[in-house]
Protein backbone atom coordinates (compact mmCIF):
# COMPACT_ATOMS: atom_id res chain seq x y z
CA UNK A 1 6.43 22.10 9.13
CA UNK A 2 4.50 19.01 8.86
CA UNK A 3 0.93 19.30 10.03
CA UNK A 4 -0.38 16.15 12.63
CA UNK A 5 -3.52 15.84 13.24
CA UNK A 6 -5.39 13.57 15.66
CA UNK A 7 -8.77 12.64 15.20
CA UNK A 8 -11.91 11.06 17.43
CA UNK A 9 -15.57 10.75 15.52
CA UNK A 10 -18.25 10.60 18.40
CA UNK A 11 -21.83 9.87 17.67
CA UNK A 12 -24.70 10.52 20.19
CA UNK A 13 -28.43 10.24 19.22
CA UNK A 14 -27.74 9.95 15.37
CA UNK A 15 -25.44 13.57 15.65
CA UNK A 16 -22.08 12.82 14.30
CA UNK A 17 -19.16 14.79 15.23
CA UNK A 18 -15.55 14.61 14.74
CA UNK A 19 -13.23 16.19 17.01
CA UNK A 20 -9.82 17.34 15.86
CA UNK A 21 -6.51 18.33 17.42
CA UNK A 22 -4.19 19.64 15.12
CA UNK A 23 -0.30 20.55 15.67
CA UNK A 24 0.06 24.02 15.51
CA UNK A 25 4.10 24.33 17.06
CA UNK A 26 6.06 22.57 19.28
CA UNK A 27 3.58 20.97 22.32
CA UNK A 28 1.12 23.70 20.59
CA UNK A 29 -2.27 21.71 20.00
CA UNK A 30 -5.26 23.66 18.02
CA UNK A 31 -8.98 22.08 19.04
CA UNK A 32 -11.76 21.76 16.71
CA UNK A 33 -15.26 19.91 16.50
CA UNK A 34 -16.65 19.88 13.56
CA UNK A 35 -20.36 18.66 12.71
CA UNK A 36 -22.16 16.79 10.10
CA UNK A 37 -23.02 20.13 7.93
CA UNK A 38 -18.92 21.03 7.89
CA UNK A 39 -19.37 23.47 10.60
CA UNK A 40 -16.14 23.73 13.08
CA UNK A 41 -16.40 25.18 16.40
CA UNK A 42 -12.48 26.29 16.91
CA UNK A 43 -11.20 26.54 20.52
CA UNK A 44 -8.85 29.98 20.73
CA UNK A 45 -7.00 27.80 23.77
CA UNK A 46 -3.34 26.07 22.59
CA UNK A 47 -3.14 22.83 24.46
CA UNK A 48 0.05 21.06 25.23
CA UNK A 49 -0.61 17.47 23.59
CA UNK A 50 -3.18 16.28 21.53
CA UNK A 51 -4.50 13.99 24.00
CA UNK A 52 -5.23 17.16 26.09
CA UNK A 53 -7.25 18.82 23.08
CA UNK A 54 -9.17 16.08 22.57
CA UNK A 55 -10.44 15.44 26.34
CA UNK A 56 -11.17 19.29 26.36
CA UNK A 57 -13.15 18.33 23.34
CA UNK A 58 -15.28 15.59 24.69
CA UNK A 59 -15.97 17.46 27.89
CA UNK A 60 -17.29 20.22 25.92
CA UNK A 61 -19.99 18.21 24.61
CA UNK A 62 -20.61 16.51 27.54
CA UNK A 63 -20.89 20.15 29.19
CA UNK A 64 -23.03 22.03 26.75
CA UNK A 65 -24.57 19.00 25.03
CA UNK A 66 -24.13 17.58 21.77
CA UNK A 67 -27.16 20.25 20.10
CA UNK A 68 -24.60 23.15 20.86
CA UNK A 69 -22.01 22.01 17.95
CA UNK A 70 -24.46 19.66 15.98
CA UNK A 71 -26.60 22.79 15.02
CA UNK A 72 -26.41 24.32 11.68
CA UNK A 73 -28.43 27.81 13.01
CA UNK A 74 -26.84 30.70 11.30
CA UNK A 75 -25.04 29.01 8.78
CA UNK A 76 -28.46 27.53 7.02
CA UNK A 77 -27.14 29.08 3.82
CA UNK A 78 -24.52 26.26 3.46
CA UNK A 79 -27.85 23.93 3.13
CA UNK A 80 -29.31 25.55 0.51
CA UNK A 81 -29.11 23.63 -2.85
């Protein structure tokens, strides 16, 4: 199978992130954000289109702020030189 993926790069207060649907099966859409440090917050949900996976992206951020997914905390050892 041939992999799709849609992407959308959003960028609020000098926080980049990129939100990514990615075609997992037939109307089977996988969600991720990912952040300026490489760090992807992956959604367990299928959605039907990718259209759908990236609105539930957006109004993640929008519900839990761009800080939740822009944060590095925890994974500060992917930093280090």
């Amino acid at each position: 199978m041939l992999e799709t993926e849609k992407r959308q790069s959003i960028n609020i207060g000098g926080e980049k992130l990129e939100i990514i649907a990615t075609e997992f099966g037939i109307q089977e859409w996988m969600l991720a954000v990912e952040n300026s440090h490489g760090i992807r917050s992956i959604w367990f949900e299928l959605f039907p289109s990718p259209h759908d996976a990236l609105r539930a992206g957006l109004e993640a951020i929008e519900s839990e702020g761009i800080k939740a997914f822009a944060s590095n905390e925890g994974f500060e050892y992917l930093s280090e030189g």
